[in-house]
Protein backbone atom coordinates (compact mmCIF):
# COMPACT_ATOMS: atom_id res chain seq x y z
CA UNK A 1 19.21 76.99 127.20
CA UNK A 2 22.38 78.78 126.23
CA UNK A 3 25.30 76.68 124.63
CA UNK A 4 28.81 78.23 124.31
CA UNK A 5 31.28 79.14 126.88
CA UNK A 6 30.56 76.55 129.18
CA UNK A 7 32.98 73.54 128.68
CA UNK A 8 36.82 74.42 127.59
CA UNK A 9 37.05 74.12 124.17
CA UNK A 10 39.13 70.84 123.79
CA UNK A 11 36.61 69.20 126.73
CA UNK A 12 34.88 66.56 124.57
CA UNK A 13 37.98 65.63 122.54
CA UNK A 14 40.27 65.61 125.82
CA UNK A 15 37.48 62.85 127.20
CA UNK A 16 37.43 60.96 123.62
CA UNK A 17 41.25 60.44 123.89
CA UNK A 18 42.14 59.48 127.70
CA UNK A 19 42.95 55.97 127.73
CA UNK A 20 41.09 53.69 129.44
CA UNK A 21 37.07 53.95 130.92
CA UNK A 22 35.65 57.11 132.18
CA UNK A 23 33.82 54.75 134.76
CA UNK A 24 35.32 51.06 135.90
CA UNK A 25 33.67 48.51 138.28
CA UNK A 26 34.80 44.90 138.68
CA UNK A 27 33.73 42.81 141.15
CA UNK A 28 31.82 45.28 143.35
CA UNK A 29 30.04 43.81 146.35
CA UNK A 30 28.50 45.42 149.42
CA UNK A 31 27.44 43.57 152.56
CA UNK A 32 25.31 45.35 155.43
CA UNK A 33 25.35 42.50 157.96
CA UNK A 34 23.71 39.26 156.60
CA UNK A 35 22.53 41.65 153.69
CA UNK A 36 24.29 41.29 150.13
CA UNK A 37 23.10 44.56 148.70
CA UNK A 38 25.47 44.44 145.62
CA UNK A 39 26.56 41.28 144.53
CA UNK A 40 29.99 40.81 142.22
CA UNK A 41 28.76 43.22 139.68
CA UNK A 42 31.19 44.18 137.47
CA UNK A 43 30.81 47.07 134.01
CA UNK A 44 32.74 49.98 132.53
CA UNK A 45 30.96 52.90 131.15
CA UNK A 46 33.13 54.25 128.36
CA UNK A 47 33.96 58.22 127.90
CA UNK A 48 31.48 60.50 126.24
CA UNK A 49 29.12 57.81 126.32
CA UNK A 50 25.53 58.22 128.38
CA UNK A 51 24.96 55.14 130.55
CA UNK A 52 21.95 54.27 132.14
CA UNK A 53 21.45 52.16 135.16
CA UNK A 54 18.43 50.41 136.05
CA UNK A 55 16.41 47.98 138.32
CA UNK A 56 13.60 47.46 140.91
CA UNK A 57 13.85 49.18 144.71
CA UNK A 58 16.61 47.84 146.71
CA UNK A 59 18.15 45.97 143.83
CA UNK A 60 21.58 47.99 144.47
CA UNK A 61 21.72 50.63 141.95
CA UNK A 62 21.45 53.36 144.46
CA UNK A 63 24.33 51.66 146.44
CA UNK A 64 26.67 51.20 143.28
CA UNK A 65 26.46 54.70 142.26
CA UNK A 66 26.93 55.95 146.51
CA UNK A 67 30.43 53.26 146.32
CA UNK A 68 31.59 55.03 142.85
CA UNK A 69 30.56 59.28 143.76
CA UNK A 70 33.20 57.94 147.12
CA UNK A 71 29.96 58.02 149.93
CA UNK A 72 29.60 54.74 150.71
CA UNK A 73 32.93 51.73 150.91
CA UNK A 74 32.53 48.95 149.24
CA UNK A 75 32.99 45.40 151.11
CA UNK A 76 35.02 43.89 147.91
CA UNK A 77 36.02 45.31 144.17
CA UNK A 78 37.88 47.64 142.54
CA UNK A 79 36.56 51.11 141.27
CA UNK A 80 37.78 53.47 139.01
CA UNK A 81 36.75 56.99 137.95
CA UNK A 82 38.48 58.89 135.58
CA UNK A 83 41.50 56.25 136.20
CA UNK A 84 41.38 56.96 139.79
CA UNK A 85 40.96 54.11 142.43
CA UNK A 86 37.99 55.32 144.73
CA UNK A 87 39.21 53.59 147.59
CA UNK A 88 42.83 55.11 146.60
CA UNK A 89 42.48 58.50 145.78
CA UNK A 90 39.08 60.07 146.66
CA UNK A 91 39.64 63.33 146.59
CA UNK A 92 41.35 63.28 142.99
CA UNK A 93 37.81 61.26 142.50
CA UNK A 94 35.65 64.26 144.00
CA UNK A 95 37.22 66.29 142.02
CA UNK A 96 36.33 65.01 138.28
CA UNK A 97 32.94 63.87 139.36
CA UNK A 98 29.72 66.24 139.92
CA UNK A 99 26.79 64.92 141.39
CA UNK A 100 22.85 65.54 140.97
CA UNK A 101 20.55 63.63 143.70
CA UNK A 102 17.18 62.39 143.41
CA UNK A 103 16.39 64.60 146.60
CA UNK A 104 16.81 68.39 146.44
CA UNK A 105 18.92 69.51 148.48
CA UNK A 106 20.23 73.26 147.63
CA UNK A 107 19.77 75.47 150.33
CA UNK A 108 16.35 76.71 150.25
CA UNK A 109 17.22 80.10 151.87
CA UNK A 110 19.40 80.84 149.96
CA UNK A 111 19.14 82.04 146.53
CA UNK A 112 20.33 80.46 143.03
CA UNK A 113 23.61 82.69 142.95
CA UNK A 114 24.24 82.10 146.35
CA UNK A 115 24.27 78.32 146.02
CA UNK A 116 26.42 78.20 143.07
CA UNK A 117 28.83 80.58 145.25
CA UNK A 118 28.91 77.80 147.90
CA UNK A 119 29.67 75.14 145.88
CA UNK A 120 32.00 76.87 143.93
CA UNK A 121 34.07 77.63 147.35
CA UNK A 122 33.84 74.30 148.72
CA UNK A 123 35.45 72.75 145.40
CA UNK A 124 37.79 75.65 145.76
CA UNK A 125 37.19 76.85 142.02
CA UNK A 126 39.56 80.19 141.47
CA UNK A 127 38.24 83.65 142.86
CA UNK A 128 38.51 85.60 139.12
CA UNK A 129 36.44 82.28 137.86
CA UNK A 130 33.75 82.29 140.21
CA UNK A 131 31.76 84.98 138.95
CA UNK A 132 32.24 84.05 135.44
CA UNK A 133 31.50 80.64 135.32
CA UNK A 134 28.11 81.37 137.79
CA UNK A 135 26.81 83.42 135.24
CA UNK A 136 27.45 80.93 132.40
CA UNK A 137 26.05 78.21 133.83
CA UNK A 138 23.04 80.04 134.77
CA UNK A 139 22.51 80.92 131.19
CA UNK A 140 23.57 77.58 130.30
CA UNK A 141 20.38 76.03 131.98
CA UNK A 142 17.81 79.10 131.43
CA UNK A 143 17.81 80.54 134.89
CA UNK A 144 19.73 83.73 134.39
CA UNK A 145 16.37 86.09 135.04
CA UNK A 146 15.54 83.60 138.31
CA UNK A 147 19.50 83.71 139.66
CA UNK A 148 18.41 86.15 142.46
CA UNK A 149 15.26 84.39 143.71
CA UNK A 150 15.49 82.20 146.83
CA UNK A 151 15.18 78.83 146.04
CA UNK A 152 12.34 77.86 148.08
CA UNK A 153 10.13 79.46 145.50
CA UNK A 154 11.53 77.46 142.45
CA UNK A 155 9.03 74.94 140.91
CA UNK A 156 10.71 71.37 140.92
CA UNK A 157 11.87 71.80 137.04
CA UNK A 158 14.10 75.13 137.82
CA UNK A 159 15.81 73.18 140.98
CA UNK A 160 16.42 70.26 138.94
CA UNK A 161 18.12 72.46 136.48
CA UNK A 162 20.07 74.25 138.87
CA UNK A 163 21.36 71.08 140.80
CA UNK A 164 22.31 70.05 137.10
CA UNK A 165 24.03 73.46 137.07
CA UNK A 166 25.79 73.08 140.56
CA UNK A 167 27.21 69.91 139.42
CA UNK A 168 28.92 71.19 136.68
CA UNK A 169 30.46 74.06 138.43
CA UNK A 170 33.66 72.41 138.99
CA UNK A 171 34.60 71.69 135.79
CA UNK A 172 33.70 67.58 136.03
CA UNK A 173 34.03 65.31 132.96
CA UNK A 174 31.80 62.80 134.56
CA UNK A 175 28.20 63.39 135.62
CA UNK A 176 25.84 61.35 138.27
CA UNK A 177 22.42 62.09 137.64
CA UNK A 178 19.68 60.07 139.84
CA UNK A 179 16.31 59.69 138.86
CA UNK A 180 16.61 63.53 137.06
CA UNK A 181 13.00 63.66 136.24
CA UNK A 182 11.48 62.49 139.09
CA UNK A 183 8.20 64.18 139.55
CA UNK A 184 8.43 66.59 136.68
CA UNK A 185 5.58 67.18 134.39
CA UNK A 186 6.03 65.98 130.70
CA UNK A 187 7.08 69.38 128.93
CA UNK A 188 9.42 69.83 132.05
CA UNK A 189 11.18 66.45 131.41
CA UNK A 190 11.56 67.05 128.04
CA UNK A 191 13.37 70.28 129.16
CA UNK A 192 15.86 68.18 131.42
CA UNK A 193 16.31 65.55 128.22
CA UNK A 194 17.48 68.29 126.11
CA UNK A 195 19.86 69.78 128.51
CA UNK A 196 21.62 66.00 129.20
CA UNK A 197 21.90 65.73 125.67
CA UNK A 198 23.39 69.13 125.29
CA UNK A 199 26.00 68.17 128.11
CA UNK A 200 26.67 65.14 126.68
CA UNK A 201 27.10 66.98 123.00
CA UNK A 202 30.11 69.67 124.91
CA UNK A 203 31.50 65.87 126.22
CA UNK A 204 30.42 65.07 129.38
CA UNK A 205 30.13 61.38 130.32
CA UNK A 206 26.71 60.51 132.38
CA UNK A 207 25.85 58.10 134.87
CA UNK A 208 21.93 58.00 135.29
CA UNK A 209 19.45 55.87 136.90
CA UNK A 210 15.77 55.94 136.07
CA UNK A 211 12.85 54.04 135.76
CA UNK A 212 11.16 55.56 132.88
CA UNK A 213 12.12 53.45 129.61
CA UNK A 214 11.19 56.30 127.10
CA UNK A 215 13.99 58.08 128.87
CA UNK A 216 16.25 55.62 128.85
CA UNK A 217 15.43 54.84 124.83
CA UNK A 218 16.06 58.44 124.62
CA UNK A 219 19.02 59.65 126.23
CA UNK A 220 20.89 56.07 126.91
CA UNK A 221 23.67 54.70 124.82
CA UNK A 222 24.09 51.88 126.44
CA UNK A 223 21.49 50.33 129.52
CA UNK A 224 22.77 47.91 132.72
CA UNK A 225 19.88 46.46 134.54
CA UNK A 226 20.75 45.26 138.67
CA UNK A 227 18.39 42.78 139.98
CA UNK A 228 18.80 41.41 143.80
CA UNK A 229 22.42 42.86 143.55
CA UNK A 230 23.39 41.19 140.33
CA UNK A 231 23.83 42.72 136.66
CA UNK A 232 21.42 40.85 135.04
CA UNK A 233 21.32 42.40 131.69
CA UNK A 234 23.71 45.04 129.61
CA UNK A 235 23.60 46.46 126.20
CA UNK A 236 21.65 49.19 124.27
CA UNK A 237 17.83 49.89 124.50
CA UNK A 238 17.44 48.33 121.08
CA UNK A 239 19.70 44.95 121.85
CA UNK A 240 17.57 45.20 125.15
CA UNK A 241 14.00 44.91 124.18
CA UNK A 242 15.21 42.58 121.47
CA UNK A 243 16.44 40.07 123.89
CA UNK A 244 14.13 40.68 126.73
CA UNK A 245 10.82 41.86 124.56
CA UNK A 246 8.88 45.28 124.69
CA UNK A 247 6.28 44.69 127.08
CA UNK A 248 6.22 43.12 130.40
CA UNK A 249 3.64 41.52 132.80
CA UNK A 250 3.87 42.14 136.41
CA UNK A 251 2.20 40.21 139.21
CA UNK A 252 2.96 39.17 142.65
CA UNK A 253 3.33 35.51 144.10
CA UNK A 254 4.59 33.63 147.13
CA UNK A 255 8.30 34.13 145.86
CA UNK A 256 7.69 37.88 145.28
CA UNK A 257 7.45 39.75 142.18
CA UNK A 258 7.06 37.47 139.05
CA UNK A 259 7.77 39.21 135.22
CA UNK A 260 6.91 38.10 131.80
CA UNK A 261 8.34 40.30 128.72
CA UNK A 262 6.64 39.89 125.58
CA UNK A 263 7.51 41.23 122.53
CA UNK A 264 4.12 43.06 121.63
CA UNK A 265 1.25 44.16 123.51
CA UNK A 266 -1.11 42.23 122.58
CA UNK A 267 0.66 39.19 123.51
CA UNK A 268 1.02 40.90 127.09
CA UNK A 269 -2.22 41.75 127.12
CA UNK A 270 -3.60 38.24 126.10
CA UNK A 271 -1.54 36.91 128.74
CA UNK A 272 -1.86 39.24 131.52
CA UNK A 273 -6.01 38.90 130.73
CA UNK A 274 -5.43 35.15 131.64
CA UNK A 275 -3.84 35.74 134.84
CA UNK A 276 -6.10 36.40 137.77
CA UNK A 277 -3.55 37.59 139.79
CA UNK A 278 -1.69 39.86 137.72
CA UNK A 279 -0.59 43.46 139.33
CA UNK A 280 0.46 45.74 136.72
CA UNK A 281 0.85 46.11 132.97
CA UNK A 282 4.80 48.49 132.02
CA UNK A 283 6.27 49.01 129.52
CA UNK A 284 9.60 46.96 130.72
CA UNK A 285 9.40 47.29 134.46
CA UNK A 286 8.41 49.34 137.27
CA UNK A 287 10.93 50.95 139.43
CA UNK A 288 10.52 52.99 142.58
CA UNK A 289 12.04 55.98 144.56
CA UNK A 290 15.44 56.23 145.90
CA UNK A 291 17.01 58.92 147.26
CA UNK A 292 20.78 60.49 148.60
CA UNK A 293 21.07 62.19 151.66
CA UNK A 294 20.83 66.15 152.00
CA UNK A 295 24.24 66.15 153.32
CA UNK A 296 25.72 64.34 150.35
CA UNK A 297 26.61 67.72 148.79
CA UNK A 298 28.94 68.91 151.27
CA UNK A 299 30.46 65.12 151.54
CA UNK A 300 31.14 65.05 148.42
CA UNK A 301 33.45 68.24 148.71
CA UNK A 302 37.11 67.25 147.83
CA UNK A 303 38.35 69.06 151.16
CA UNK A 304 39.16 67.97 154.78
CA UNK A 305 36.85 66.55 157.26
CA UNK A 306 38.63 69.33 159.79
CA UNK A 307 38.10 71.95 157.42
CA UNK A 308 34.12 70.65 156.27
CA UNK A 309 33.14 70.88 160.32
CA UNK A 310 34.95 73.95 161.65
CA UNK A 311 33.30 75.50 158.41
CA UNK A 312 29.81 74.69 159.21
CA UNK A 313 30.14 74.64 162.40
CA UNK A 314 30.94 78.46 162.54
CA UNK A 315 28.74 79.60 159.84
CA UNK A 316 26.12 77.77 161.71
CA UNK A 317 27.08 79.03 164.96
CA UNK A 318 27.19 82.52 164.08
CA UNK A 319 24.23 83.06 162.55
CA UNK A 320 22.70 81.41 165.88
CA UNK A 321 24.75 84.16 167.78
CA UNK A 322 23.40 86.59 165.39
CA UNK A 323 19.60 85.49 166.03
CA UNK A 324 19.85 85.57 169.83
CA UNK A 325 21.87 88.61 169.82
CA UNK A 326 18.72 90.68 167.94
CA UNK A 327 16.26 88.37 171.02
CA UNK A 328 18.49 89.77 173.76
CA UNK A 329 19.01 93.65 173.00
CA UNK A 330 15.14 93.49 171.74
CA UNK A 331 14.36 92.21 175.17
CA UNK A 332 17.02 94.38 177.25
CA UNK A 333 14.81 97.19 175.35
CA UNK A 334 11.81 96.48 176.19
CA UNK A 335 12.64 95.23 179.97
CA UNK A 336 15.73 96.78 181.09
CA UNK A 337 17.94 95.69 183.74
CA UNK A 338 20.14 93.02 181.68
CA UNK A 339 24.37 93.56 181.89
CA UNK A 340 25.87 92.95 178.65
CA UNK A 341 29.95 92.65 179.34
CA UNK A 342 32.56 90.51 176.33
CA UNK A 343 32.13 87.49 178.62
CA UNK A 344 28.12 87.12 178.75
CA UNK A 345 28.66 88.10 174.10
CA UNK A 346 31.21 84.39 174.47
CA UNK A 347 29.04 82.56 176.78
CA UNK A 348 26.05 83.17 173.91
CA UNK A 349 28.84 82.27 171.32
CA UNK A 350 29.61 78.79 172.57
CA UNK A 351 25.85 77.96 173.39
CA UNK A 352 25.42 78.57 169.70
CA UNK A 353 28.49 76.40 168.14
CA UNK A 354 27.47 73.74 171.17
CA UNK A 355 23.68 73.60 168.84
CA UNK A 356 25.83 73.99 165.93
CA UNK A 357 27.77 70.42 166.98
CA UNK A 358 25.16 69.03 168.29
CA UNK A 359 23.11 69.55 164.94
CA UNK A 360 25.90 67.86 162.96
CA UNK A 361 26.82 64.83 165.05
CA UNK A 362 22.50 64.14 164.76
CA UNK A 363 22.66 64.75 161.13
CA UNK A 364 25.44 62.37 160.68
CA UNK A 365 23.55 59.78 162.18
CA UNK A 366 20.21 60.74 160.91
CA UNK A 367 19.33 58.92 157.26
CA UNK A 368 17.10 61.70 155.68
CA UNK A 369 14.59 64.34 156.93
CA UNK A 370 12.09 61.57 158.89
CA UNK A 371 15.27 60.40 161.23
CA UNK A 372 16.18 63.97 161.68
CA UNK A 373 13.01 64.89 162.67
CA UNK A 374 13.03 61.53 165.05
CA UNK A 375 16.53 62.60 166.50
CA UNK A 376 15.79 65.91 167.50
CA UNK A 377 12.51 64.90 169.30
CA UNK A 378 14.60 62.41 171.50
CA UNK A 379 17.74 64.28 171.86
CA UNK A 380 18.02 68.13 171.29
CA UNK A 381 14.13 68.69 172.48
CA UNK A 382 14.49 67.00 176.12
CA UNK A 383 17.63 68.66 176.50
CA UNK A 384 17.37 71.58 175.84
CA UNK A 385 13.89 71.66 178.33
CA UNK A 386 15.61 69.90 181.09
CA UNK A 387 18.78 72.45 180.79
CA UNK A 388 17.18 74.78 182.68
CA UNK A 389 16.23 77.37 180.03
CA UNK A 390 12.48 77.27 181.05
CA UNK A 391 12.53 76.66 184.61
CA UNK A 392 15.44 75.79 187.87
CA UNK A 393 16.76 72.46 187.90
CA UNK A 394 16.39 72.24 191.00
CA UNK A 395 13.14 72.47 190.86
CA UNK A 396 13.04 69.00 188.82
CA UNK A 397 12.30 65.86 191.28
CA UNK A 398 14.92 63.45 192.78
CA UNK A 399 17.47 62.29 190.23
CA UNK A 400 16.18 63.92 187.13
CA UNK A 401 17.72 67.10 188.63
CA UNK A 402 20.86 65.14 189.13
CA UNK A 403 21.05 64.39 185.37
CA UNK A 404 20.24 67.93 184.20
CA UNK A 405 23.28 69.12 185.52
CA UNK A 406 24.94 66.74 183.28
CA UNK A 407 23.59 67.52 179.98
CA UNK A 408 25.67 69.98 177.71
CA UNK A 409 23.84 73.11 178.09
CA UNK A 410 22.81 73.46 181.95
CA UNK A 411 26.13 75.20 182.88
CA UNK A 412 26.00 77.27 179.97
CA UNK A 413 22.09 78.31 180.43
CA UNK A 414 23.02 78.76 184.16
CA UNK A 415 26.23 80.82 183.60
CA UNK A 416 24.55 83.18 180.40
CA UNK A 417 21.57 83.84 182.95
CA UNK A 418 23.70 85.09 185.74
CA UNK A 419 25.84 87.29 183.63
CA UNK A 420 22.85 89.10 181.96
CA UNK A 421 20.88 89.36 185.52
CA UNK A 422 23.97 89.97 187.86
CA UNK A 423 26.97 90.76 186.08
CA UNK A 424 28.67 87.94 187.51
CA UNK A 425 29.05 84.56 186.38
CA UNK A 426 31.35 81.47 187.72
CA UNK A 427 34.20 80.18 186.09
CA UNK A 428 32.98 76.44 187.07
CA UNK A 429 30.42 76.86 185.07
CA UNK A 430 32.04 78.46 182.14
CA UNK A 431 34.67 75.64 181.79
CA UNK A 432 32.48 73.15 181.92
CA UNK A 433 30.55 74.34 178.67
CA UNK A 434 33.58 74.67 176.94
CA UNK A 435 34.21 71.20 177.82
CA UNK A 436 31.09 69.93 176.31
CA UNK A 437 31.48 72.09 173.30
CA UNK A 438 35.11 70.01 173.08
CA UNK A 439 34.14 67.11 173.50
CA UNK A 440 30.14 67.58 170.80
CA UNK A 441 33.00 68.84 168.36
CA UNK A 442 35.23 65.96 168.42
CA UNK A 443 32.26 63.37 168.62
CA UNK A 444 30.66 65.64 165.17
CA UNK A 445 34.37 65.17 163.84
CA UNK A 446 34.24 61.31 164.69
CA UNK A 447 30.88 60.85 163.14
CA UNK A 448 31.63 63.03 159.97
CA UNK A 449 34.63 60.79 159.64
CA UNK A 450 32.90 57.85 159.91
CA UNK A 451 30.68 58.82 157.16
CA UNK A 452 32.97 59.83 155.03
CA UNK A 453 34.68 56.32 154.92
CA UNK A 454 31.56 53.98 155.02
């Protein structure tokens, strides 16, 4: 990895001498109905300084650091990044923060350049400094000779690194790193180590979770542990396992999860051989996976809802247009007989941003790759059969035929089919599918908005 030319020179000094914490939370709480996910919590994590955050599943870590990156509102508390209130000022937040999920998700079709290139034009970084600061960072994490490979054929070390890379594109003083060595093979997560440290050397302040204590002893200057919402415990590794003891004892009772620290392993062992019930022997505690949303990348762009949708919305729906374009003139080819004319070309073109709409409003809703999955099986799949794409609606029985004609597609199918068989098409039908495509556009909108300031 390639150090030099990354960071401005006066980057670590600039973040040594701003007054104040790089991170500030005090008296953070989050409520999801009856549920107290975070609970009063309240710590600063000071500048240049690598701060680890830690604690068992659902014990709000995950949550705190979704409230501070600006993805999730808090119920009660004031936060502060870089001196800016999160609640206040979110995009001046966005803009001094880069983030690196537990979940990849760079765009696997894309290759390494090209997702630097998107992120560098969603956080609107200078034309004449794209280019050059690409190709530095790409050095910067070893992946120069890799830059033009699709990321889909990346091992989970090289995406890691270039997530790290994306993050940093922007110029941030303050990086979010969660779980970074999830899954990685020893050698690999040594690899990742050295490359936080390096960061943190050119003066880059870290946020990290994990639940691997020989990383946290590592990397970690100072440690806060969040138990059932609450900051239990805060200090350095070494004040840590001092207080707390180097071993722990695991087992499971009627309460839940019961722990024992000791401060050598023998005396864990000696215990834990006493206890029939006993579930695991760690070395401090064992913490499971959590993750942040695919979409969390372009959420966390410091640019307008308006300008996030009617973005991907037309990159989306173009390339559809593209696709069934090729399917059309391939068929016409084969076949014969269809009538292209400029009305059949924007028919296609609004069936395509319609999907494109649709595909965002179910993403907002969906939580992760399972719910999407769920979503489109309920939603997009029955409607798009019961449109009339594979056979007449009327055809259908009763008052399913009825309710085709409602869905958002079943004008447009009807109208698209009639221009490329006849040459004729009817403006009832053609309005009405730009009136769905209005109104799946402003409910997308809604939704994004709504997800933007929960």
């Amino acid at each position: 990895m390639k150090q030099g030319g990354v960071f401005p020179a006066a980057f670590a000094e600039a973040g040594r001498t701003q007054k104040g914490a790089a991170l500030a939370v005090r008296g953070l709480v989050k409520r999801y109905g009856s549920i107290t996910a975070v609970d009063g919590i309240s710590f600063t994590v000071r500048w240049g300084e690598i701060f680890g955050l830690l604690g068992p599943n659902g014990a709000g870590k995950t949550t705190t650091i979704r409230m501070l990156i600006t993805l999730t509102r808090p119920t009660a508390g004031e936060l502060y990044v870089a001196g800016h209130p999160v609640n206040g000022n979110p995009v001046a937040v966005k803009r001094c923060i880069g983030v690196v999920p537990q979940q990849n998700n760079l765009e696997r079709e894309l290759t390494g350049r090209e997702n630097l290139l998107l992120h560098a034009l969603l956080h609107r970084v200078p034309r004449g400094e794209r280019e050059r600061r690409i190709e530095e960072l790409l050095a910067y994490v070893g992946l120069s000779s890799r830059a033009g490979d699709r990321v889909q054929y990346y091992s989970g070390g090289m995406a890691r690194r270039l997530l790290i890379a994306r993050a940093l594109l922007h110029h941030p003083p303050i990086l979010f790193l969660d779980e970074p060595t999830i899954g990685l093979d020893p050698q690999t997560r040594r690899r990742i180590w050295d490359l936080i440290q390096l960061l943190n050397r050119d003066g880059v302040t870290v946020l990290l979770t994990t639940h691997y204590i020989e990383e946290a002893e590592s990397l970690c200057h100072r440690v806060g542990i969040i138990d059932r919402g609450h900051l239990i415990a805060l200090g350095t590794p070494a004040e840590l396992k001092e207080r707390l003891g180097n071993y722990c004892v695991e087992f499971l009772n009627e309460q839940g999860t019961e722990r024992h620290f000791f401060a050598t392993r023998s005396e864990a062992k000696e215990y834990a051989a006493v206890s029939a019930s006993y579930a695991d022997l760690v070395n401090w505690f064992t913490l499971r996976r959590t993750h942040l949303r695919v979409l969390d990348e372009y959420l966390l762009a410091p640019i307008s809802n308006r300008s996030l949708l009617i973005g991907h919305v037309l990159g989306a729906g173009i390339k559809g247009f593209l696709t069934s374009l090729v399917v059309f003139l391939t068929a016409s080819l084969l076949v014969g007989g269809f009538q292209f004319s400029v009305l059949c070309f924007i028919q296609l073109l609004i069936i395509c941003l319609t999907f494109a709409c649709l595909a965002v409003a179910v993403a907002m809703v969906a939580g992760g790759d399972k719910d999407t999955l769920m979503f489109t099986n309920l939603i997009v799949f029955p409607m798009t059969f019961f449109c009339g794409t594979f056979f007449p609606v009327e055809q259908l029985p009763g008052m399913l035929g009825h309710l085709s004609w409602g869905l958002p597609l079943t004008a447009a199918t009807y109208n698209l089919r009639a221009l490329v068989l006849t040459g004729t098409g009817r403006l009832c039908w053609f309005f009405q599918s730009l009136g769905w495509l209005a109104g799946l556009y402003m409910t997308a909108y809604l939704l994004l908005k709504w997800r933007r300031e929960d």
